[in-house]
Each structure stands twice: as structure tokens, then as C-alpha cells.
N, C-alpha and C. Protein backbone atom coordinates (compact mmCIF):
# COMPACT_ATOMS: atom_id res chain seq x y z
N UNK A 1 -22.14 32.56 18.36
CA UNK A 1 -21.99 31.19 17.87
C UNK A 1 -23.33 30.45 18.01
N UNK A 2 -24.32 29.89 17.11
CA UNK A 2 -24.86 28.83 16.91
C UNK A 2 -24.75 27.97 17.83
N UNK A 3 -25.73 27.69 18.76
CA UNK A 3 -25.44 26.09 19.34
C UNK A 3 -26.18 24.89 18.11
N UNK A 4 -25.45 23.94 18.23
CA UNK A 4 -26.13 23.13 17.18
C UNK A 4 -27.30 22.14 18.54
N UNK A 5 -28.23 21.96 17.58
CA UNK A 5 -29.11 21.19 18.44
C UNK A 5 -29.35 19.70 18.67
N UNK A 6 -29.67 19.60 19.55
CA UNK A 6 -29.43 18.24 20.22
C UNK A 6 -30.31 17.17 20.49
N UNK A 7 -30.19 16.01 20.95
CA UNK A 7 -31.06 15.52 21.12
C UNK A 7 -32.10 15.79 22.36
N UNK A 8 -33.42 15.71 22.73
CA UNK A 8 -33.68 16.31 24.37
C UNK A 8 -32.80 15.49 25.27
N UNK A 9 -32.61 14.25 25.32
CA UNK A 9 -32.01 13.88 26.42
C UNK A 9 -30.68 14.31 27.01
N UNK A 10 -29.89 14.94 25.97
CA UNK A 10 -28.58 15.09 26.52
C UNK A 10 -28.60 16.52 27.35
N UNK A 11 -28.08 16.22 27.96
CA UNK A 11 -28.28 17.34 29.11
C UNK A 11 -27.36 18.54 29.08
N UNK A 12 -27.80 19.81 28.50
CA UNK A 12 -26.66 20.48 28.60
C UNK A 12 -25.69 21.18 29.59
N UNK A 13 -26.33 20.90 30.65
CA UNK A 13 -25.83 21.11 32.28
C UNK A 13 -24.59 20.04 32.44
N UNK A 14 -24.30 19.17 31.30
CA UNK A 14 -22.89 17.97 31.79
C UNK A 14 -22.37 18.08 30.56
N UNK A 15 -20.80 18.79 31.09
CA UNK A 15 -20.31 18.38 29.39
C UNK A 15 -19.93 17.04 29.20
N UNK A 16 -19.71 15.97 30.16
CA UNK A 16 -19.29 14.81 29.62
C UNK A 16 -20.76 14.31 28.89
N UNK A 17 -21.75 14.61 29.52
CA UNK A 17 -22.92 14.23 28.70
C UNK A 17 -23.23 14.71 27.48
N UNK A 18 -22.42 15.96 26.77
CA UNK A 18 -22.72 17.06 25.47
C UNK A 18 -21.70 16.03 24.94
N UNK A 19 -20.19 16.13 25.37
CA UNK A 19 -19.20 15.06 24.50
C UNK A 19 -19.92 13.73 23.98
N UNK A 20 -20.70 12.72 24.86
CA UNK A 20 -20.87 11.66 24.85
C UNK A 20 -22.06 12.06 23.67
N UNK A 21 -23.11 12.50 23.73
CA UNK A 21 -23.83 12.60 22.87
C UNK A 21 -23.33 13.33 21.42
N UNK A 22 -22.76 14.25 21.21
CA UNK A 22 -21.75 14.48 20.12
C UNK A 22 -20.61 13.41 19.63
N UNK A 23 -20.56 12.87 19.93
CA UNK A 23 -19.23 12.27 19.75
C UNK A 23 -19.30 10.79 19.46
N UNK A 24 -20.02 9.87 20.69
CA UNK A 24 -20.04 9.00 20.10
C UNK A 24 -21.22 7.79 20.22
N UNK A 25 -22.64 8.27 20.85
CA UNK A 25 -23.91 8.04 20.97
C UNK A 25 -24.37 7.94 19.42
N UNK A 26 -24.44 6.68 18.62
CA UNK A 26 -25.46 6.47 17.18
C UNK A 26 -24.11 6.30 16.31
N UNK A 27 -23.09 6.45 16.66
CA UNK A 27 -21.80 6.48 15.97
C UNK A 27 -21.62 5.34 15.68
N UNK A 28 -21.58 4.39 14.75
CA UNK A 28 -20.73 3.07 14.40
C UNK A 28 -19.47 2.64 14.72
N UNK A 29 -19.60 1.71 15.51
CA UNK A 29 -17.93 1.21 16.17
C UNK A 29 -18.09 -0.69 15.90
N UNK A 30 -17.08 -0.70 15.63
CA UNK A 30 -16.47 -2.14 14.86
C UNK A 30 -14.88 -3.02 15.98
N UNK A 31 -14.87 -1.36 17.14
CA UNK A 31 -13.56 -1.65 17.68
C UNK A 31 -14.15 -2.73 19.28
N UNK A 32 -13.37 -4.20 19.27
CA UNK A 32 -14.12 -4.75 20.22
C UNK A 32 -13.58 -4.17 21.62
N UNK A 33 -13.02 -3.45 21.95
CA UNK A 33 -12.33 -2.42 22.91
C UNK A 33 -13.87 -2.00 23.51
N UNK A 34 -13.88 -1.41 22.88
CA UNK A 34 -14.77 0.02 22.57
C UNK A 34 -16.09 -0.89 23.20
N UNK A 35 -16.43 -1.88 22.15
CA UNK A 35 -17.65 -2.32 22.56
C UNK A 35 -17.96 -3.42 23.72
N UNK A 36 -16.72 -3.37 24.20
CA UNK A 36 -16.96 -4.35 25.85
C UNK A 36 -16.92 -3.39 26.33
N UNK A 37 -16.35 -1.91 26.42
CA UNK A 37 -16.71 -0.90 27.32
C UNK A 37 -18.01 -0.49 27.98
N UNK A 38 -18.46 -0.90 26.80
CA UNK A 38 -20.27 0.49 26.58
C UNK A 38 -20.62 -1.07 27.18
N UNK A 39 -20.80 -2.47 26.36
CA UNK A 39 -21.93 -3.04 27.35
C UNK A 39 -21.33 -3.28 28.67
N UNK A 40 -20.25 -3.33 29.17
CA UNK A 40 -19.87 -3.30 30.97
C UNK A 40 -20.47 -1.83 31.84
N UNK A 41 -20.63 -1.11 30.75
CA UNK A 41 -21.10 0.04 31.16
C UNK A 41 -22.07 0.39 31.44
N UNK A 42 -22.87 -0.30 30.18
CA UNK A 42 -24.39 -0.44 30.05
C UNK A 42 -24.85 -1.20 30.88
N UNK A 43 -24.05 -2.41 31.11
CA UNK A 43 -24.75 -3.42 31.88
C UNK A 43 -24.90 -2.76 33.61
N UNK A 44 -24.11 -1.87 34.02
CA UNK A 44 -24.10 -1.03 35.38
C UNK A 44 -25.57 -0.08 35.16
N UNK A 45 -25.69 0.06 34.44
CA UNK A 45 -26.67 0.93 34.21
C UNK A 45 -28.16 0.62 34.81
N UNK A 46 -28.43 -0.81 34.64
CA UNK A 46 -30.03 -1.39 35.12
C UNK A 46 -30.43 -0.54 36.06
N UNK A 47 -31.09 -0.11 36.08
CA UNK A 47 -31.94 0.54 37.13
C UNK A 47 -31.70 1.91 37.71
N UNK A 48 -30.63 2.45 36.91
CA UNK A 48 -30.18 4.30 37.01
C UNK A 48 -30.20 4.18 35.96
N UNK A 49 -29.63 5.89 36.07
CA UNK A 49 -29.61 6.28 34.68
C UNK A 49 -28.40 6.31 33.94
N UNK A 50 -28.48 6.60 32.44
CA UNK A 50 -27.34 6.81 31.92
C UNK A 50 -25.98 7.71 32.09
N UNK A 51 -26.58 9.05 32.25
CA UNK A 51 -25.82 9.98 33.24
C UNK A 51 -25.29 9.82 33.90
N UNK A 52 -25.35 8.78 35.23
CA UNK A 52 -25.27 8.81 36.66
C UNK A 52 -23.79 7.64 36.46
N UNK A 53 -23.94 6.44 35.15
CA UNK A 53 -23.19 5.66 34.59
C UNK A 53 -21.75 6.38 34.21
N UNK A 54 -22.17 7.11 33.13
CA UNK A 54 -20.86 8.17 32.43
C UNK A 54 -20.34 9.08 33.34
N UNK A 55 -20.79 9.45 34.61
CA UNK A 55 -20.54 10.29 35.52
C UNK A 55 -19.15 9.73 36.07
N UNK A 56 -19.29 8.22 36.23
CA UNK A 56 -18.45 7.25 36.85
C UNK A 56 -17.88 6.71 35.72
N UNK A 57 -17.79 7.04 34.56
CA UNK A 57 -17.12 6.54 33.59
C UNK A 57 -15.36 6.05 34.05
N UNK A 58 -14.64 7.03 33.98
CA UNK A 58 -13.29 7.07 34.19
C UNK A 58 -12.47 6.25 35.27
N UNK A 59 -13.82 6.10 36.16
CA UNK A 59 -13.39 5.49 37.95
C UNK A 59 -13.63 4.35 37.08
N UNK A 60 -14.83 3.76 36.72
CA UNK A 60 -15.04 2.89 36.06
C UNK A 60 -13.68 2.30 35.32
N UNK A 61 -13.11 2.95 34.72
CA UNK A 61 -11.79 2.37 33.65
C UNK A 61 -10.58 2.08 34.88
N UNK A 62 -10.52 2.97 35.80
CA UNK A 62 -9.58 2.64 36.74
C UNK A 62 -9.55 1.38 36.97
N UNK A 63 -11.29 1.69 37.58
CA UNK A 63 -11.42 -0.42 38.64
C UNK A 63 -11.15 -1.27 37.91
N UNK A 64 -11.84 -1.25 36.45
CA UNK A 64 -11.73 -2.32 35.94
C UNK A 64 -11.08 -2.13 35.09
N UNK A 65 -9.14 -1.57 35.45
CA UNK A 65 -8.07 -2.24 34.35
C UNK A 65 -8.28 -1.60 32.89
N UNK A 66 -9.00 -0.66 32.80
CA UNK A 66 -8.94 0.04 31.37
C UNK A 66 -9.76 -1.03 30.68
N UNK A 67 -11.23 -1.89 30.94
CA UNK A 67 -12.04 -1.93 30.56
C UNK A 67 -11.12 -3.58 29.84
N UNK A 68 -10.21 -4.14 30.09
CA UNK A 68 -9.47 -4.64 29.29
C UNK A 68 -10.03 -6.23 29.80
N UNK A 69 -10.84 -7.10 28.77
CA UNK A 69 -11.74 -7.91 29.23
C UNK A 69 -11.18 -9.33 29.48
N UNK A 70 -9.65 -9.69 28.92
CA UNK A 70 -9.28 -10.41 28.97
C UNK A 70 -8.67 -10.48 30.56
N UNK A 71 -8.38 -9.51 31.35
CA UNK A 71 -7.90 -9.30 32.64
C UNK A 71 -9.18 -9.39 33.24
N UNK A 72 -10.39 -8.66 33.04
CA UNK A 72 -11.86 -8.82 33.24
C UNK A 72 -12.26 -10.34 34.15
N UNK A 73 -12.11 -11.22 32.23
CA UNK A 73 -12.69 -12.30 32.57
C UNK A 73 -11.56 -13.38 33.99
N UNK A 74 -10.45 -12.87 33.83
CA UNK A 74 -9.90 -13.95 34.96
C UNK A 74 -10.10 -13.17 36.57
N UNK A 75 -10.48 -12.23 36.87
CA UNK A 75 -10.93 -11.40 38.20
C UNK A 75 -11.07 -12.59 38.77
N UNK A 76 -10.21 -12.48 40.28
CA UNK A 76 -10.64 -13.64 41.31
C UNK A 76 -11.71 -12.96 42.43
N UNK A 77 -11.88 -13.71 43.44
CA UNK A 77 -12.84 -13.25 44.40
C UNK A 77 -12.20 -11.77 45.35
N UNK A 78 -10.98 -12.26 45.26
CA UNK A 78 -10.45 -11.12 46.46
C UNK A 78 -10.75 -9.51 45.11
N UNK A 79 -10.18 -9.84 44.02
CA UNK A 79 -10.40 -8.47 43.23
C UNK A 79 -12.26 -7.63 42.56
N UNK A 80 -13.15 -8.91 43.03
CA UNK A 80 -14.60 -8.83 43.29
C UNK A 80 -14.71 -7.80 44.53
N UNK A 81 -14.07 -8.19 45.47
CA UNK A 81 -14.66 -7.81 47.01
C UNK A 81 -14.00 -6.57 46.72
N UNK A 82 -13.03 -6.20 45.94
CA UNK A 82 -12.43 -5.17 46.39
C UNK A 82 -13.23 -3.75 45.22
N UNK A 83 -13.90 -4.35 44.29
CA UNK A 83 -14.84 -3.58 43.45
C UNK A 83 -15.63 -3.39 44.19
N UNK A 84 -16.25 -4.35 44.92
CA UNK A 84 -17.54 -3.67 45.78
C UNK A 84 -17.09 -2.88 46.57
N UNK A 85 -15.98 -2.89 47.62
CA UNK A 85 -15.72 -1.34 48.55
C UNK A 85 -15.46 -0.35 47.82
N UNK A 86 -15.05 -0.34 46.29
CA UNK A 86 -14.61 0.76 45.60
C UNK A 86 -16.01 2.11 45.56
N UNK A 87 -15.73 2.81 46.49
CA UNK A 87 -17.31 3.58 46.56
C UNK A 87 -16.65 4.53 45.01
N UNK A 88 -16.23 4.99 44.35
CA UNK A 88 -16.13 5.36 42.88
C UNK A 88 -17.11 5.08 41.85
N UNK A 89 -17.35 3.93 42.18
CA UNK A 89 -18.24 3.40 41.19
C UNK A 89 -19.21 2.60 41.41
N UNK A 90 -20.11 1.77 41.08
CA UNK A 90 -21.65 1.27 41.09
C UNK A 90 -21.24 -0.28 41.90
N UNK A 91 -21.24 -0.01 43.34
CA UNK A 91 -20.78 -1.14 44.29
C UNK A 91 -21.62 -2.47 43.67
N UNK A 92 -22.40 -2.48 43.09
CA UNK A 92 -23.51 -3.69 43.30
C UNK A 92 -22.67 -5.17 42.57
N UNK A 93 -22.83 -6.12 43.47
CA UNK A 93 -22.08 -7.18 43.84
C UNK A 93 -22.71 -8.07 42.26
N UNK A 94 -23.60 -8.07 42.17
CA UNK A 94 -24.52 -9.11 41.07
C UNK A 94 -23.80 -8.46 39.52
N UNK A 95 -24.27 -7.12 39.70
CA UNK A 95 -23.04 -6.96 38.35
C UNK A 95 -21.82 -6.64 38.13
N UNK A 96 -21.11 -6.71 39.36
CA UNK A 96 -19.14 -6.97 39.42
C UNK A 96 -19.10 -8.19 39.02
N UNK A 97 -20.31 -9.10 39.70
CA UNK A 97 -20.18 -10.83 39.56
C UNK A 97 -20.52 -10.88 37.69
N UNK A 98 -21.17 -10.13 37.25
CA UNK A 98 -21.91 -10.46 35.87
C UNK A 98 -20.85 -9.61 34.73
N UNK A 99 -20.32 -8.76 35.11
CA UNK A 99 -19.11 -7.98 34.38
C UNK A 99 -18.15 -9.19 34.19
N UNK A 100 -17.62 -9.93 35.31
CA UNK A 100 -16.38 -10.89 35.22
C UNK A 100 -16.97 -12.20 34.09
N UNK A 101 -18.57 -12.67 34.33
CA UNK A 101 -18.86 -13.43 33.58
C UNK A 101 -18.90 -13.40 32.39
N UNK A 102 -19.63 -12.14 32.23
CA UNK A 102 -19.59 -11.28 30.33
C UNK A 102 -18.38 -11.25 29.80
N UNK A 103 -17.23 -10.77 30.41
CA UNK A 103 -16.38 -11.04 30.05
C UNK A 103 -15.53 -12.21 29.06
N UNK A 104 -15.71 -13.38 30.15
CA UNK A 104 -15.36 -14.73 29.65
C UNK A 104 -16.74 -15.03 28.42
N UNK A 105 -17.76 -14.86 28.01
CA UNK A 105 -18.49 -14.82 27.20
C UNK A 105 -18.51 -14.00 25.47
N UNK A 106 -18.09 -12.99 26.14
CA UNK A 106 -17.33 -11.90 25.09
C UNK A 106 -16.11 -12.32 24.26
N UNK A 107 -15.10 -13.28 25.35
CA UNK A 107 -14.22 -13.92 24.48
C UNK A 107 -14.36 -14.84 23.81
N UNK A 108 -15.34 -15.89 24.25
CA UNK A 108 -16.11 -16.85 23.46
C UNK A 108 -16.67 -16.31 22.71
N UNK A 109 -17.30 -15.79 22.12
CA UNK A 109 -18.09 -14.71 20.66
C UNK A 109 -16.82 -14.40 20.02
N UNK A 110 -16.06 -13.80 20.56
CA UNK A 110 -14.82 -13.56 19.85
C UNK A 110 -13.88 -14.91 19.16
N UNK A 111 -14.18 -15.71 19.40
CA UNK A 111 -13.79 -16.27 19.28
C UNK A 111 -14.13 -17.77 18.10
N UNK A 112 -15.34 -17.35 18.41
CA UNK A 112 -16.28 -18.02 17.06
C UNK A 112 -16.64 -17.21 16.07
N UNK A 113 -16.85 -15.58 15.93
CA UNK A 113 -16.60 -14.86 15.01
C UNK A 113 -15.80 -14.09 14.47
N UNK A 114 -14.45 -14.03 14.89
CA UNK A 114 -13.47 -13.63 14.84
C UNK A 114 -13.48 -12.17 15.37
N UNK A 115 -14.53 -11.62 16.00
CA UNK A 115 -14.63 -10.62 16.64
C UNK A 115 -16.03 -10.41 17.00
N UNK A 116 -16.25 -9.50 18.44
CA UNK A 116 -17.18 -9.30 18.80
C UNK A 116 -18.24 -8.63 17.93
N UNK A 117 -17.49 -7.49 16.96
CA UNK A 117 -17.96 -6.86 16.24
C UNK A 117 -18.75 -7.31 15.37
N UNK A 118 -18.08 -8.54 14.79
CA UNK A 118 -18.85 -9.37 13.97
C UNK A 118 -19.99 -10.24 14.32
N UNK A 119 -19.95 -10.74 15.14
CA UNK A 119 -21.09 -11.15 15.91
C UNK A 119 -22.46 -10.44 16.25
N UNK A 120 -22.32 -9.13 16.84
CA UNK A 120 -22.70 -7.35 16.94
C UNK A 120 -23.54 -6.80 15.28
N UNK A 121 -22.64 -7.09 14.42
CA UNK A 121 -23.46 -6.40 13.25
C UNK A 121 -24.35 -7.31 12.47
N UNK A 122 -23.77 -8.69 12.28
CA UNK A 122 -23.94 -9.76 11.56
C UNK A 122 -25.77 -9.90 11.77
N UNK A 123 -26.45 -9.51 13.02
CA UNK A 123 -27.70 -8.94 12.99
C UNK A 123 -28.32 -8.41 12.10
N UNK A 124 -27.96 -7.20 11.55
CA UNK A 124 -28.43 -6.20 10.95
C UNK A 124 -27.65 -6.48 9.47
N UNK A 125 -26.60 -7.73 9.27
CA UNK A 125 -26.13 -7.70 8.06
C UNK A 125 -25.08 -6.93 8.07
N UNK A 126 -24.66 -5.96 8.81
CA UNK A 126 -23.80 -4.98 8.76
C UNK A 126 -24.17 -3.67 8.33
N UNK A 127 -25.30 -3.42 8.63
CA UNK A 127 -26.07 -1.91 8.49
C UNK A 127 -26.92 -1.54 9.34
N UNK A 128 -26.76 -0.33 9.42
CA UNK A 128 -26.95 0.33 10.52
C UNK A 128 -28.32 0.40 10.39
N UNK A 129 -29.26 0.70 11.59
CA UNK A 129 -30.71 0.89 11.71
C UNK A 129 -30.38 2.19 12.06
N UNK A 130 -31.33 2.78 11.30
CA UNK A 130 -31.36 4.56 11.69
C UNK A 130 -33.28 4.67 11.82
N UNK A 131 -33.42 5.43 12.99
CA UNK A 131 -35.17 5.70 13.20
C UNK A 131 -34.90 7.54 13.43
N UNK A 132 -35.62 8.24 12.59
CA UNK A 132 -36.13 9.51 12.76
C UNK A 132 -37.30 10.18 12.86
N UNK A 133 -38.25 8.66 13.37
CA UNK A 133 -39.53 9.43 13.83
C UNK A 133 -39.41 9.97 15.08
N UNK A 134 -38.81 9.66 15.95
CA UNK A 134 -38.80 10.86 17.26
C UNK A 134 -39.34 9.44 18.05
N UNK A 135 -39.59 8.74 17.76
CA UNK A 135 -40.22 7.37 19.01
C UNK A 135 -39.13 6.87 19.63
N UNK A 136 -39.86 7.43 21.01
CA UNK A 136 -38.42 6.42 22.32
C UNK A 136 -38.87 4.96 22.28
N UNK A 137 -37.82 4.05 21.83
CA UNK A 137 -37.64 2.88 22.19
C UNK A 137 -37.28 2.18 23.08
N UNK A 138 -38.18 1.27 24.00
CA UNK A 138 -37.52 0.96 25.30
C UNK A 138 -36.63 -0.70 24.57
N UNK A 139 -37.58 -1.10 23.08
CA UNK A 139 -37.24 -2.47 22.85
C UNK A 139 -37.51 -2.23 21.46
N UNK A 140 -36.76 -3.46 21.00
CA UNK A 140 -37.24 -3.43 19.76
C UNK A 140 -36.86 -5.08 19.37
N UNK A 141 -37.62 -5.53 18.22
CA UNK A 141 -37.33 -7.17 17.89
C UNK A 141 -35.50 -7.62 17.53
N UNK A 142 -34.89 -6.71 17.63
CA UNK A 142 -33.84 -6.81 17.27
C UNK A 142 -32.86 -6.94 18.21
N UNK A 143 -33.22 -5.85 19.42
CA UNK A 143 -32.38 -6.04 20.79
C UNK A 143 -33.39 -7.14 21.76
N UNK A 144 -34.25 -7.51 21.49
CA UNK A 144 -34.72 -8.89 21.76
C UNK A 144 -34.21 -10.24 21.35
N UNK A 145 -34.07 -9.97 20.43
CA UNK A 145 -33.14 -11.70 19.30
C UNK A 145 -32.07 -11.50 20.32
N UNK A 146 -31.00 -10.15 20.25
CA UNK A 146 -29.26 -10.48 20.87
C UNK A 146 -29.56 -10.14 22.16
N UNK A 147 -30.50 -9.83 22.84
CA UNK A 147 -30.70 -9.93 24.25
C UNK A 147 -30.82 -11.41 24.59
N UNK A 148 -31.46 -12.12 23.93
CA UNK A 148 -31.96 -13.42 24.27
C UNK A 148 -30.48 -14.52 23.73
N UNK A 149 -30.04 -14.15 22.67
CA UNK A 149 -29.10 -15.27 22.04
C UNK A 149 -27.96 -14.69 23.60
N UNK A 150 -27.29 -13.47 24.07
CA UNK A 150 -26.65 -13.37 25.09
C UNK A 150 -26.91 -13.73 26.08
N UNK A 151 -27.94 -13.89 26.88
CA UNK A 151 -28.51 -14.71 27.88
C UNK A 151 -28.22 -16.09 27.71
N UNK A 152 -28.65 -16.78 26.43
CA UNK A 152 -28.10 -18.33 26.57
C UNK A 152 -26.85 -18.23 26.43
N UNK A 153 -26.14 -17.56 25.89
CA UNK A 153 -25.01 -17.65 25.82
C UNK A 153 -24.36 -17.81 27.15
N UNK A 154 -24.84 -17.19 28.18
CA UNK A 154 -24.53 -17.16 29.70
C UNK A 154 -24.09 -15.90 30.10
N UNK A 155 -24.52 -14.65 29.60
CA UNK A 155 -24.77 -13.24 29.90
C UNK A 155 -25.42 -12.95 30.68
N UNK A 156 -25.02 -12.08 31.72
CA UNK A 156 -26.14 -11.35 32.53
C UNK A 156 -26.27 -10.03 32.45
N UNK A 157 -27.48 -9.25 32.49
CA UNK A 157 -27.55 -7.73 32.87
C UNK A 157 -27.64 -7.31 31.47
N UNK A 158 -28.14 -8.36 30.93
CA UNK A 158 -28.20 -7.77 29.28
C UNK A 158 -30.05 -8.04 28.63
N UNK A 159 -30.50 -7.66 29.16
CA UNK A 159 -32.09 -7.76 29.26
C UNK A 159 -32.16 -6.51 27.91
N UNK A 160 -33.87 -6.80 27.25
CA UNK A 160 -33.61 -6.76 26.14
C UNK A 160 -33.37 -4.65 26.34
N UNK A 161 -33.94 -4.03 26.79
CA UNK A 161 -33.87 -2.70 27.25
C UNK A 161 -32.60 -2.20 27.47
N UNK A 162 -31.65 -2.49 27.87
CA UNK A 162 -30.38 -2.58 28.03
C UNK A 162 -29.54 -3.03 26.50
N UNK A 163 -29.91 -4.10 26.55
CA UNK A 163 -29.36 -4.34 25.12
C UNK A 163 -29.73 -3.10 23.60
N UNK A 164 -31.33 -2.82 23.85
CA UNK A 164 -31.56 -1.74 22.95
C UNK A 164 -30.33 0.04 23.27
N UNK A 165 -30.47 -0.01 24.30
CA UNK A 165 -29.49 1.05 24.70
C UNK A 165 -27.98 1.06 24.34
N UNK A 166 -27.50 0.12 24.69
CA UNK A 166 -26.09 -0.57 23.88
C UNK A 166 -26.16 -0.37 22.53
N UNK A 167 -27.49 -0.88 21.70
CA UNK A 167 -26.83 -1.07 20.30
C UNK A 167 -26.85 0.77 20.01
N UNK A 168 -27.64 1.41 20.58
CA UNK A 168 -27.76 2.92 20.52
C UNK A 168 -26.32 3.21 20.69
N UNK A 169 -25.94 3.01 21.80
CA UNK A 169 -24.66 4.03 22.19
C UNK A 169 -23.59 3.56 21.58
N UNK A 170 -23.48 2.11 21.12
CA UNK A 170 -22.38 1.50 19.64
C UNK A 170 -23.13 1.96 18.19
N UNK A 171 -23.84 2.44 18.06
CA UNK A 171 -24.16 3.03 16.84
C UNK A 171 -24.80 1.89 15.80
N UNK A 172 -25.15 0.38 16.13
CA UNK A 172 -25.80 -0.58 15.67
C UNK A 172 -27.40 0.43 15.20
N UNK A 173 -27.73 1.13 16.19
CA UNK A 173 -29.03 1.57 15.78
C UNK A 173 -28.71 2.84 16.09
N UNK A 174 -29.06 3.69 14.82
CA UNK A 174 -29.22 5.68 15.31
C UNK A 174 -30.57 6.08 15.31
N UNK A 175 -30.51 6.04 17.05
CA UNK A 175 -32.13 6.87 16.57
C UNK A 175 -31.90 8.76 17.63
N UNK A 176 -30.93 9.46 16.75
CA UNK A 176 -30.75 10.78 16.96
C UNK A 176 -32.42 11.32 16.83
N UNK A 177 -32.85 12.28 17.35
CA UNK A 177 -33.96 12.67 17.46
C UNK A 177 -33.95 13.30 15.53
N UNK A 178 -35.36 13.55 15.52
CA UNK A 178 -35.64 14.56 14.06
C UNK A 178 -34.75 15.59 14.06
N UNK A 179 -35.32 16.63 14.93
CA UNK A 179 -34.43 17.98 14.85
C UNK A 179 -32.73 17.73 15.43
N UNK A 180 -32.24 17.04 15.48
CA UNK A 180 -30.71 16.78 15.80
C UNK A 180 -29.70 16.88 14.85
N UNK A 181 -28.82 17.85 15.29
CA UNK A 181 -27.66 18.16 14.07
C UNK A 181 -26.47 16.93 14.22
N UNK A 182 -26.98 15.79 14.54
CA UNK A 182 -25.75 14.83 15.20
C UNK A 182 -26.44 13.63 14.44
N UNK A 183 -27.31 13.44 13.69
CA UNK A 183 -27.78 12.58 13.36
C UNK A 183 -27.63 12.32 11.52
N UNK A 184 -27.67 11.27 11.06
CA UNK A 184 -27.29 11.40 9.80
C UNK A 184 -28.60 12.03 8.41
């Protein structure tokens, strides 16, 4: 059998990391489910890696209620304290505190565009950015604009590097490597 080839980063030593990069890394998603997942996800991410994030994926959905943002945004203090002892997943207190805030922010977007999604593409017009020169992007003017409009908005943990990674792993931008059979 053919292995089909990949991008370098995905690691073939993790299959949740072969799934995630097959499956649904550059993929277009419109579902606002889906896309409060990846940035609560993303937003854990600052300062590790992506891997180390998806590793804890599932614990992740446990703690936080199946990712479900409307339960998210009302989290009181006692269900804060109790994320941070949760050793499962990424204890750090500033983004349990910034997950509950995004939250209530996420519904406000939702709420002036009738979905997050819409808010999310309405950037790009509703088309996708695809890059196949092989250049790693840490930023780009685009996850700068919705890095910055989310920050005033009253977002945290959404710096523009983070934000470029998000629109990657929601499929806003595909930048699958050249040689990648996963790319369009």
C-alpha cells in the first residue's frame, strides 16, 4: 500500500496527529460547534505545541462540557478552580479564565452575525486562502485584522500567531505543504 504523503509537520509516530492532519487541518468548516472547539483549543495552545494540545483533546471535551460554549460562557468560580486541579488537561488559570470569557464573546459575534461562521469568513469574503509555496507562516495581514478586531472585542489568547493557526486548522486558510496529497 502507498502511503500518501504528508505534510512534514504531522507526525507519523501519532495517529491522532495522522487523523487530525488528514481529516480536518485546511478543511473548511462553517459549523460554529466545531469552530469554538479549535479556537478554545487553540487558544490552550500559546506556548506548546500543537500535538501536546490534541493529545489532550478528548479530556479537553470532558472538562469543558463537550466544548458547548453556551455552558462555557456561564462557568462560575468554583467550576474554574476545579479546571485548574483537572491535571488531564492544560491547568493554566489565565486561559480557563480566557476560555470562559471567549466564550461570552463568541456569543456576542454570534449574535450580530448570525453566526460565528459568518463573522470567520466574511474576512476573506467567503473564500478560502490556499498558499502552496511551502512558506511557514507564523502571521499574516489577515490573522492580524481578526486577531486585533477579537482582542477589542474582549478576547484573550488570541494573538495574531494563534489566530493564524486557527484559521489553518478551520480551513479559512490551506496552506497544505507542495508535495501533500491532502491539499487541494
Amino acid at each position: 500500500m502507498i502511503q500518501p504523503k504528508r505534510c512534514a509537520w504531522a507526525n507519523p509516530n501519532n495517529p491522532l496527529y495522522i487523523a487530525y492532519h488528514d481529516n480536518e487541518w485546511g478543511k473548511p468548516s462553517y459549523d460554529d460547534a466545531y469552530l469554538f472547539e479549535m479556537l478554545l483549543l487553540e487558544s490552550f495552545q500559546a506556548g506548546l505545541t500543537w500535538e501536546c494540545v490534541l493529545n489532550k483533546r478528548e479530556a479537553f471535551r470532558a472538562a469543558f462540557d463537550g466544548f458547548d460554549y453556551h455552558k462555557i460562557a456561564s462557568y462560575t468560580q468554583e467550576k474554574k478552580d476545579a479546571l485548574a486541579e483537572n491535571k488531564a488537561i492544560i491547568r493554566n488559570r489565565l486561559k480557563i479564565n480566557a476560555a470562559v470569557g471567549n466564550a461570552a464573546v463568541f456569543i456576542k459575534i454570534q449574535s450580530e452575525y448570525g453566526s460565528f461562521a459568518n463573522y470567520l469568513w466574511h474576512f476573506t469574503d467567503g473564500k478560502q486562502v490556499v498558499h502552496r509555496d511551502g512558506v511557514i507562516r507564523p502571521t499574516t495581514p489577515l490573522s492580524d485584522t481578526i486577531s486585533k478586531d477579537l482582542q477589542k472585542r474582549g478576547m484573550k489568547f488570541v494573538g495574531s500567531t494563534i489566530i493564524y493557526a486557527y484559521l489553518q486548522a478551520v480551513g479559512v486558510v490551506d496552506d497544505h505543504e507542495p508535495h501533500c496529497d491532502f491539499g487541494k
